[in-house]
PDB file of N, CA and C in Angstrom:
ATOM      1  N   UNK A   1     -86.953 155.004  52.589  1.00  0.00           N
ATOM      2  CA  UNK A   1     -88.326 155.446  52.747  1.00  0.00           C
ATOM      3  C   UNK A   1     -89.201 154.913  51.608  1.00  0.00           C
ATOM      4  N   UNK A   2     -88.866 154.957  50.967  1.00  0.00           N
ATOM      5  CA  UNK A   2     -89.539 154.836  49.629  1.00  0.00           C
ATOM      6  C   UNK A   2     -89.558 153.354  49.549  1.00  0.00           C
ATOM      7  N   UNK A   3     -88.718 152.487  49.806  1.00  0.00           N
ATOM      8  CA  UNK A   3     -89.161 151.113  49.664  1.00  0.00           C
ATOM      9  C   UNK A   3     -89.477 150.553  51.235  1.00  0.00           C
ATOM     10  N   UNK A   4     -90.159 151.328  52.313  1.00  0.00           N
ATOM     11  CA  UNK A   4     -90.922 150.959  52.800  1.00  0.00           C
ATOM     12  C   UNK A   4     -92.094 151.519  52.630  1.00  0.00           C
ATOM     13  N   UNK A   5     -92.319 152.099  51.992  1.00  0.00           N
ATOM     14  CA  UNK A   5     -93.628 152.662  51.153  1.00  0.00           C
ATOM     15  C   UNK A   5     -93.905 151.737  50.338  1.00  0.00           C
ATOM     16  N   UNK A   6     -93.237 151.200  49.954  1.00  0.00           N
ATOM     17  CA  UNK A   6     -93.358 150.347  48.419  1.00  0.00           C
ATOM     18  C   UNK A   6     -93.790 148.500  49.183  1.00  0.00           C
ATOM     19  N   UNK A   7     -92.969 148.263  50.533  1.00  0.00           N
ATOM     20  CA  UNK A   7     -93.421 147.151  50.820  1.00  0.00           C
ATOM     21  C   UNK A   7     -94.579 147.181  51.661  1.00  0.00           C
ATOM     22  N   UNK A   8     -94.733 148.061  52.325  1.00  0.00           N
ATOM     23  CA  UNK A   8     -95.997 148.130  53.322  1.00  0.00           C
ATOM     24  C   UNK A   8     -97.116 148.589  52.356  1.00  0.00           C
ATOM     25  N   UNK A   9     -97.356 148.704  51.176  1.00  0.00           N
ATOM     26  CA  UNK A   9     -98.452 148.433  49.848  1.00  0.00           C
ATOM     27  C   UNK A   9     -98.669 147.761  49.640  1.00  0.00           C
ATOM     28  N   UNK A  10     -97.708 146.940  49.175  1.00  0.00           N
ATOM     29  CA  UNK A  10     -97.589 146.066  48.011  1.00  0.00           C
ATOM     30  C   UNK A  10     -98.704 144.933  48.604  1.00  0.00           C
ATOM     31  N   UNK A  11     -98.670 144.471  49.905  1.00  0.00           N
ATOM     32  CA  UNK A  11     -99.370 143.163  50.450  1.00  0.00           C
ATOM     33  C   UNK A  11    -101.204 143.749  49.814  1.00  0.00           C
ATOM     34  N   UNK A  12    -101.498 145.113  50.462  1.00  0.00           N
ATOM     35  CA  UNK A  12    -102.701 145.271  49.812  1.00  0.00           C
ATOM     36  C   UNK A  12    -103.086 145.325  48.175  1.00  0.00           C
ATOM     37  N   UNK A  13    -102.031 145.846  47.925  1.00  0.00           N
ATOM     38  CA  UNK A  13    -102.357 146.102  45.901  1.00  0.00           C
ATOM     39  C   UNK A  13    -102.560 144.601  45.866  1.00  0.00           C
ATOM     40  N   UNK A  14    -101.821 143.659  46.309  1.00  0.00           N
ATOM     41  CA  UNK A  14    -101.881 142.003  45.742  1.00  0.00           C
ATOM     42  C   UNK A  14    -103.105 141.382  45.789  1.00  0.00           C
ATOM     43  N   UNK A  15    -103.796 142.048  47.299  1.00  0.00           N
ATOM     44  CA  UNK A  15    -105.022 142.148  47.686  1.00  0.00           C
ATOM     45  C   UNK A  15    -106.443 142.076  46.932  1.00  0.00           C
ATOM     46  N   UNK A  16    -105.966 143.170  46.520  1.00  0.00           N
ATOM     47  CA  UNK A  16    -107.358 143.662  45.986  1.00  0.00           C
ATOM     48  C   UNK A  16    -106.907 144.060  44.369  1.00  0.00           C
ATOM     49  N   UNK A  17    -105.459 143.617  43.764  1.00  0.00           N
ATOM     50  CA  UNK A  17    -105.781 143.106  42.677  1.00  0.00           C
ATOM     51  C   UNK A  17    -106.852 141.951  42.116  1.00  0.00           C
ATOM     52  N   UNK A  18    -106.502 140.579  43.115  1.00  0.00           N
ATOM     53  CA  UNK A  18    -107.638 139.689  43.079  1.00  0.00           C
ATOM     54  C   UNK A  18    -108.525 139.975  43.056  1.00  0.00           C
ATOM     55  N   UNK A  19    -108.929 140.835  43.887  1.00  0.00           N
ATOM     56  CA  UNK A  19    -110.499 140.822  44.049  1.00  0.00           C
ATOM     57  C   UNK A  19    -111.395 141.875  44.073  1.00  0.00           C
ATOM     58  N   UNK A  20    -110.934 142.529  43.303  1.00  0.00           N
ATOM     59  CA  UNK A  20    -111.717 143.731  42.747  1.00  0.00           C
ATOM     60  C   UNK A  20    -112.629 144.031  41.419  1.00  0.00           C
ATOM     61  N   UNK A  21    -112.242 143.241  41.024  1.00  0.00           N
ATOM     62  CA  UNK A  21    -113.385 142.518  40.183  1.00  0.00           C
ATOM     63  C   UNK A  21    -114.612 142.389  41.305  1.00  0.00           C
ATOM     64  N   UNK A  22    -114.535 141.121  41.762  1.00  0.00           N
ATOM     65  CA  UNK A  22    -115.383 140.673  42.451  1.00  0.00           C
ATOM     66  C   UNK A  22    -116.250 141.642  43.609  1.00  0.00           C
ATOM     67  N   UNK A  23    -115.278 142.703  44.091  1.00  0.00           N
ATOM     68  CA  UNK A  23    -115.789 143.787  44.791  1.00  0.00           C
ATOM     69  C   UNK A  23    -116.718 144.947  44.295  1.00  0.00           C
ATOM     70  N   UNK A  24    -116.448 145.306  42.727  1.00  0.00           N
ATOM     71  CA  UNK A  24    -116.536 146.318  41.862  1.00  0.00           C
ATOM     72  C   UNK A  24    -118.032 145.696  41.659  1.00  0.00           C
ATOM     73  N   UNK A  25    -118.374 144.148  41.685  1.00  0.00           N
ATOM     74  CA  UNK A  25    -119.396 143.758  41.062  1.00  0.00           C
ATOM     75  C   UNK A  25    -120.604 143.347  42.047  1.00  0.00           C
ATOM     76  N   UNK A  26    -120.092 143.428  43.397  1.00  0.00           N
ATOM     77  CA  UNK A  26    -120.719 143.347  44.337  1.00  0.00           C
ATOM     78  C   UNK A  26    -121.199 145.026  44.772  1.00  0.00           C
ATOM     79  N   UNK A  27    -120.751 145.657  44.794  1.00  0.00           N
ATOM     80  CA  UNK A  27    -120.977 146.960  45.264  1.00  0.00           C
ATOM     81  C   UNK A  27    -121.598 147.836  44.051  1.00  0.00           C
ATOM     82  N   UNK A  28    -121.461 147.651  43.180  1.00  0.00           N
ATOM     83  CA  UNK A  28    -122.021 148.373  42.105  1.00  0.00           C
ATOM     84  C   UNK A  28    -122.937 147.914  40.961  1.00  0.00           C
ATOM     85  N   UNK A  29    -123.075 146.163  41.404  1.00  0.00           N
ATOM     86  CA  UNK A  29    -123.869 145.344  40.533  1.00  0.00           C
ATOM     87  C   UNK A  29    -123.219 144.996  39.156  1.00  0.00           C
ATOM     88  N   UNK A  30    -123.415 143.991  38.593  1.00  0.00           N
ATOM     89  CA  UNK A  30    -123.408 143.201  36.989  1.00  0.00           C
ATOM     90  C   UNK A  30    -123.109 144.128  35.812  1.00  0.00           C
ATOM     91  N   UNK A  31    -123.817 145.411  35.871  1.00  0.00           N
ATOM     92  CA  UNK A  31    -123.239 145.982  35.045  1.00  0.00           C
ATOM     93  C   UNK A  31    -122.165 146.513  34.928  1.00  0.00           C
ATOM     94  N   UNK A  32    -121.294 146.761  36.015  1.00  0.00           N
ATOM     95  CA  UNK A  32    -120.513 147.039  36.201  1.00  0.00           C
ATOM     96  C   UNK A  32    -119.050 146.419  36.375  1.00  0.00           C
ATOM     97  N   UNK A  33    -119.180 145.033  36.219  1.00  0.00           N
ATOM     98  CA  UNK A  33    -118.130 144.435  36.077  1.00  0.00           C
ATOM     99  C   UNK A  33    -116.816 144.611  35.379  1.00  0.00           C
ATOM    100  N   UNK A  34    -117.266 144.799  33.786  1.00  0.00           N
ATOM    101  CA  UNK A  34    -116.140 145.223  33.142  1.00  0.00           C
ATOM    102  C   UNK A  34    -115.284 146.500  33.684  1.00  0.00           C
ATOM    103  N   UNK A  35    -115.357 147.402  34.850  1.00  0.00           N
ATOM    104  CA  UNK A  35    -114.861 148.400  35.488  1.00  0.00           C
ATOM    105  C   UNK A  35    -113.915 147.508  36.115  1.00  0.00           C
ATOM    106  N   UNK A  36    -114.288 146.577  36.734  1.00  0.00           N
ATOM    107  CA  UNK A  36    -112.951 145.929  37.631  1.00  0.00           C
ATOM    108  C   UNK A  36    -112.154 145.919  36.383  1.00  0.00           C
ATOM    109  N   UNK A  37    -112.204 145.552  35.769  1.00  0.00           N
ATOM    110  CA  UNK A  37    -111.055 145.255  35.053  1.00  0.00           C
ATOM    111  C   UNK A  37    -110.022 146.106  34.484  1.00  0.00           C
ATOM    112  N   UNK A  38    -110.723 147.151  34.248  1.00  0.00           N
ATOM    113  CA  UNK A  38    -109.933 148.530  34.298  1.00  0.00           C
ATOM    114  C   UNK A  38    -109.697 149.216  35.844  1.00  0.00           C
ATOM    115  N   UNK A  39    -109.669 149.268  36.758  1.00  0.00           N
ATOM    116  CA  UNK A  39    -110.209 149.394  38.357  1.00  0.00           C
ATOM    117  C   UNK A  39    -108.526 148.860  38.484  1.00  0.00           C
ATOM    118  N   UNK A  40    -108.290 147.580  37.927  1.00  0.00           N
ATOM    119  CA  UNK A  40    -106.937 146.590  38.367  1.00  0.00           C
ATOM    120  C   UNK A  40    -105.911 147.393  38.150  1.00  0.00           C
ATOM    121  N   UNK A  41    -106.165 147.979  36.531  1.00  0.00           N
ATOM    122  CA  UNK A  41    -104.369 148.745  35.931  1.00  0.00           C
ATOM    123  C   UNK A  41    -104.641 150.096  36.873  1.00  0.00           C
ATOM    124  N   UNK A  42    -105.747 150.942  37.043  1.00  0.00           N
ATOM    125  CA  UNK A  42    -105.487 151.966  37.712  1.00  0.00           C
ATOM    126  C   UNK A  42    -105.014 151.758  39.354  1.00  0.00           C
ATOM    127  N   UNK A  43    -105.874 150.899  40.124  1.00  0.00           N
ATOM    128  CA  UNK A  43    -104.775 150.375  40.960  1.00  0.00           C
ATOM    129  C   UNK A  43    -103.341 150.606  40.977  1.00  0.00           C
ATOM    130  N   UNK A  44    -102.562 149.473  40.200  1.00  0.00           N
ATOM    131  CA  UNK A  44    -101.526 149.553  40.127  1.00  0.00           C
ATOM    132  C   UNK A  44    -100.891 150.906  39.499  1.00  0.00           C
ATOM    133  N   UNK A  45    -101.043 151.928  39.021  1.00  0.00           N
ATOM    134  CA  UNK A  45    -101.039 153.295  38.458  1.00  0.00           C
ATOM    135  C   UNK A  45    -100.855 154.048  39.891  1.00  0.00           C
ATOM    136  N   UNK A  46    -101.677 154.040  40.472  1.00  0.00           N
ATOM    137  CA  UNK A  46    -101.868 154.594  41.536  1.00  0.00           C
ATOM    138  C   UNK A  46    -100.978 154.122  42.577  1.00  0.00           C
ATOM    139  N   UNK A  47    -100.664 153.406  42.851  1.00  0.00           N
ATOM    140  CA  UNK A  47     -99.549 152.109  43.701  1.00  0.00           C
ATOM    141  C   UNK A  47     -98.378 153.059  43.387  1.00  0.00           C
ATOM    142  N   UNK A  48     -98.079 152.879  42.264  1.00  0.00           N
ATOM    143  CA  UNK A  48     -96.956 153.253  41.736  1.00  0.00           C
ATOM    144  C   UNK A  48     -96.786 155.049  42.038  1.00  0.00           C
ATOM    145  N   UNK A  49     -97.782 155.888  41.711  1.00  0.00           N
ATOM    146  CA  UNK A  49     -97.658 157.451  42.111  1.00  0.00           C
ATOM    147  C   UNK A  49     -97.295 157.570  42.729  1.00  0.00           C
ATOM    148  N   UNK A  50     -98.015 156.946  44.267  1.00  0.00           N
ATOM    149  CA  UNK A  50     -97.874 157.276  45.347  1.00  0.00           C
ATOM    150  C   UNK A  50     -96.483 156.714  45.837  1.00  0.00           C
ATOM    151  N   UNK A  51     -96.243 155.842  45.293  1.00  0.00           N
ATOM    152  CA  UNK A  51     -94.496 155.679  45.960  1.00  0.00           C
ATOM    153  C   UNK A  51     -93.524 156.387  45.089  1.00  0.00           C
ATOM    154  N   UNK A  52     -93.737 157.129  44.004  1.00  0.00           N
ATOM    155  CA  UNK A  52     -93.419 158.249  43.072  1.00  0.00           C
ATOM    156  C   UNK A  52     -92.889 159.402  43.665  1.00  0.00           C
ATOM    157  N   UNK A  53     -93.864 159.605  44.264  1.00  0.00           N
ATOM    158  CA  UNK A  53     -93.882 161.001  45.477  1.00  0.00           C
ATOM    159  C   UNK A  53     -92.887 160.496  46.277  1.00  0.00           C
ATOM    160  N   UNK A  54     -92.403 159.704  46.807  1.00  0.00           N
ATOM    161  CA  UNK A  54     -91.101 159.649  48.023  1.00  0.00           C
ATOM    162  C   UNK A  54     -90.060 159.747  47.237  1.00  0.00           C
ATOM    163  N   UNK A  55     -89.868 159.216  45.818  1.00  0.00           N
ATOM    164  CA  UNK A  55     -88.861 159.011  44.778  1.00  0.00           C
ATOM    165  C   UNK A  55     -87.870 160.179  44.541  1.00  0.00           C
ATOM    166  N   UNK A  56     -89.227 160.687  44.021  1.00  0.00           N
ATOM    167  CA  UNK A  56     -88.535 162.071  43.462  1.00  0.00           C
ATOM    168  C   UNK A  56     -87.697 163.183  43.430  1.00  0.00           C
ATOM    169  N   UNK A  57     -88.023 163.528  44.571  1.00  0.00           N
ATOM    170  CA  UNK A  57     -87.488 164.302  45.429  1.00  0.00           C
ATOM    171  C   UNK A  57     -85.997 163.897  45.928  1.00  0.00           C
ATOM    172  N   UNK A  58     -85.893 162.616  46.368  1.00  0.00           N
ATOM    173  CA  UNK A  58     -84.642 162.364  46.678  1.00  0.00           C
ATOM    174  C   UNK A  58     -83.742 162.877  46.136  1.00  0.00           C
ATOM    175  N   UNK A  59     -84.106 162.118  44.576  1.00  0.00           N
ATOM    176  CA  UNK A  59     -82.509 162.060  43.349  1.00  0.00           C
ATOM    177  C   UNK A  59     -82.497 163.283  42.991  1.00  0.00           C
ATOM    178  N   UNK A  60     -83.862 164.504  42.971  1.00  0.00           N
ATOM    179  CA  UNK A  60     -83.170 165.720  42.970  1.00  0.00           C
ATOM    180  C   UNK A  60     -81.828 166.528  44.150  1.00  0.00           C
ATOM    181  N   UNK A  61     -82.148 166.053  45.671  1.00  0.00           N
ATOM    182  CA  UNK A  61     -81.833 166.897  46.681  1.00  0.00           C
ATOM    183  C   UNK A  61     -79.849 165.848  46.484  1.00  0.00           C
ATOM    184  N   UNK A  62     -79.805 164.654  45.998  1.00  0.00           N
ATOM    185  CA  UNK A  62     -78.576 164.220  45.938  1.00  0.00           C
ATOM    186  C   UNK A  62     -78.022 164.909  44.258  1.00  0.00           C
ATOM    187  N   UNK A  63     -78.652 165.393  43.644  1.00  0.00           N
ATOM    188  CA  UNK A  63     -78.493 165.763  42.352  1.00  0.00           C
ATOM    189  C   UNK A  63     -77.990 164.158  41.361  1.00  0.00           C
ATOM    190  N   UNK A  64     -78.856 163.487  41.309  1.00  0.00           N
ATOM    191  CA  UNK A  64     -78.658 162.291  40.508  1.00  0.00           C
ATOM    192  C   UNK A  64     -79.930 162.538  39.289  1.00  0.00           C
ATOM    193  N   UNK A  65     -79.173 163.687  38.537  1.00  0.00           N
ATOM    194  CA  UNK A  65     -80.305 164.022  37.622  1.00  0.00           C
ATOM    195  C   UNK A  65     -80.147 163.061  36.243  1.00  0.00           C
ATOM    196  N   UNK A  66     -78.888 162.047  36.154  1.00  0.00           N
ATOM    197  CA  UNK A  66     -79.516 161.424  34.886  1.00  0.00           C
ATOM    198  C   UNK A  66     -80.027 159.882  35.346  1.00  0.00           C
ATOM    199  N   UNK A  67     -79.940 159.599  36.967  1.00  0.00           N
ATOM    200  CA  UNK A  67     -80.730 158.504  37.093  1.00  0.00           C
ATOM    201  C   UNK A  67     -82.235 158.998  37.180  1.00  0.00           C
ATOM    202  N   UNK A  68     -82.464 159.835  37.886  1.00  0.00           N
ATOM    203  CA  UNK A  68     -83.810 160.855  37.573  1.00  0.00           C
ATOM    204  C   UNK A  68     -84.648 160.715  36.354  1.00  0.00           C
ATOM    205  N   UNK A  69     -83.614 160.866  35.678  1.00  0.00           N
ATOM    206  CA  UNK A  69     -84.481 161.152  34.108  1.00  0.00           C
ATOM    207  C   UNK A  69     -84.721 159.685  33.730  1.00  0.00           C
ATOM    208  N   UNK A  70     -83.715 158.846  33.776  1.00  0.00           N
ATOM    209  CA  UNK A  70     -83.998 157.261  33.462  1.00  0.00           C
ATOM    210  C   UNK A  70     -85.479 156.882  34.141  1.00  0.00           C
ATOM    211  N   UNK A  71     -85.401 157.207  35.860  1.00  0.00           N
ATOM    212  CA  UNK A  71     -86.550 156.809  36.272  1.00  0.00           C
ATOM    213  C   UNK A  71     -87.325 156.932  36.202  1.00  0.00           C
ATOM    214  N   UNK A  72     -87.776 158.833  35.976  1.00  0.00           N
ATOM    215  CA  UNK A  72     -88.980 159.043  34.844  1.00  0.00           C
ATOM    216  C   UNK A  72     -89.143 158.712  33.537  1.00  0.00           C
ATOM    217  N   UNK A  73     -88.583 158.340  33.023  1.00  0.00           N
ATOM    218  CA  UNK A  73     -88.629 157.714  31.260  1.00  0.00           C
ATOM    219  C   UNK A  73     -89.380 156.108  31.747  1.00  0.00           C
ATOM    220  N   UNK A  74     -88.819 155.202  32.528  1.00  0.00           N
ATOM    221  CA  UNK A  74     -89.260 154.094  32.329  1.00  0.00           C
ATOM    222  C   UNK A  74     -90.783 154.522  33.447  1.00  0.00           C
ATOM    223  N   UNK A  75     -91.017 155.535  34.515  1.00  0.00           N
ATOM    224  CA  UNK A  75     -92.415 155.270  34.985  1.00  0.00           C
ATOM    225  C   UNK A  75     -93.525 156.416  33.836  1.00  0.00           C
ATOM    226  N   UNK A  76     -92.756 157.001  33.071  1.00  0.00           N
ATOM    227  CA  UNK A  76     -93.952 156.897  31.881  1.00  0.00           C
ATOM    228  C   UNK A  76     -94.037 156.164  30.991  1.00  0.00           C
ATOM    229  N   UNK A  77     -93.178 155.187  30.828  1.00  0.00           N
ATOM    230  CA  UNK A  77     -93.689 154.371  29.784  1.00  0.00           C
ATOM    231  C   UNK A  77     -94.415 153.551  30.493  1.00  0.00           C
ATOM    232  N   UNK A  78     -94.643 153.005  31.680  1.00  0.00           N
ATOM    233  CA  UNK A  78     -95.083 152.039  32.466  1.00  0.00           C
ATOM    234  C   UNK A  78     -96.488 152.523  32.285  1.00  0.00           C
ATOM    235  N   UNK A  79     -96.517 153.564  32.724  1.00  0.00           N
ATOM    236  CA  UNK A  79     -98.018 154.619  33.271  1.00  0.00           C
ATOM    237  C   UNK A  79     -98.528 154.502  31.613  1.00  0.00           C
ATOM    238  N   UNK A  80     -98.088 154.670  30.881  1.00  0.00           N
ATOM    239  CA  UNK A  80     -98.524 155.055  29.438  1.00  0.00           C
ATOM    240  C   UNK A  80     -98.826 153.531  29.161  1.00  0.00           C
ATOM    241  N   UNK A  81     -98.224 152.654  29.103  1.00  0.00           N
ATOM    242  CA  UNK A  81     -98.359 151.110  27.661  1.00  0.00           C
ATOM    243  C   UNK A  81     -98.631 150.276  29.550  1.00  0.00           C
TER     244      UNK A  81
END
């Protein structure tokens, strides 16, 4: 489940990584440009939550609580740096 969550995204995040800049600056005007650029990492932040939510839950209900913890350790450091 979760990595068809993860592939049926991914084609749009690739999407509108490109071009959200360019969208951010069309829809909201010049001043606003430097937002795409922050607009991109939250994107991908968000990409990532939402296939978070199918994650989670799993490795609790199989009790794989120290791959669990690995997987939350590396998606906060991701989310964080």
């Amino acid at each position: 489940m979760t990595l068809g969550i993860f592939l049926t995204g991914l084609p749009f995040v690739v999407v509108f990584y490109y071009y959200i800049n360019d969208l951010v600056t069309y829809i909201l005007g010049d001043e606003w440009s430097e937002s795409g650029t922050y607009s991109k990492y939250i994107l991908i932040w968000v990409f990532m939550s939402i296939v978070n939510v199918a994650t989670t839950p799993a490795f609790t209900i199989i009790a794989e609580n120290k791959r669990l913890l690995q997987y939350e350790c590396v998606d906060f450091i991701v989310k964080t740096f």
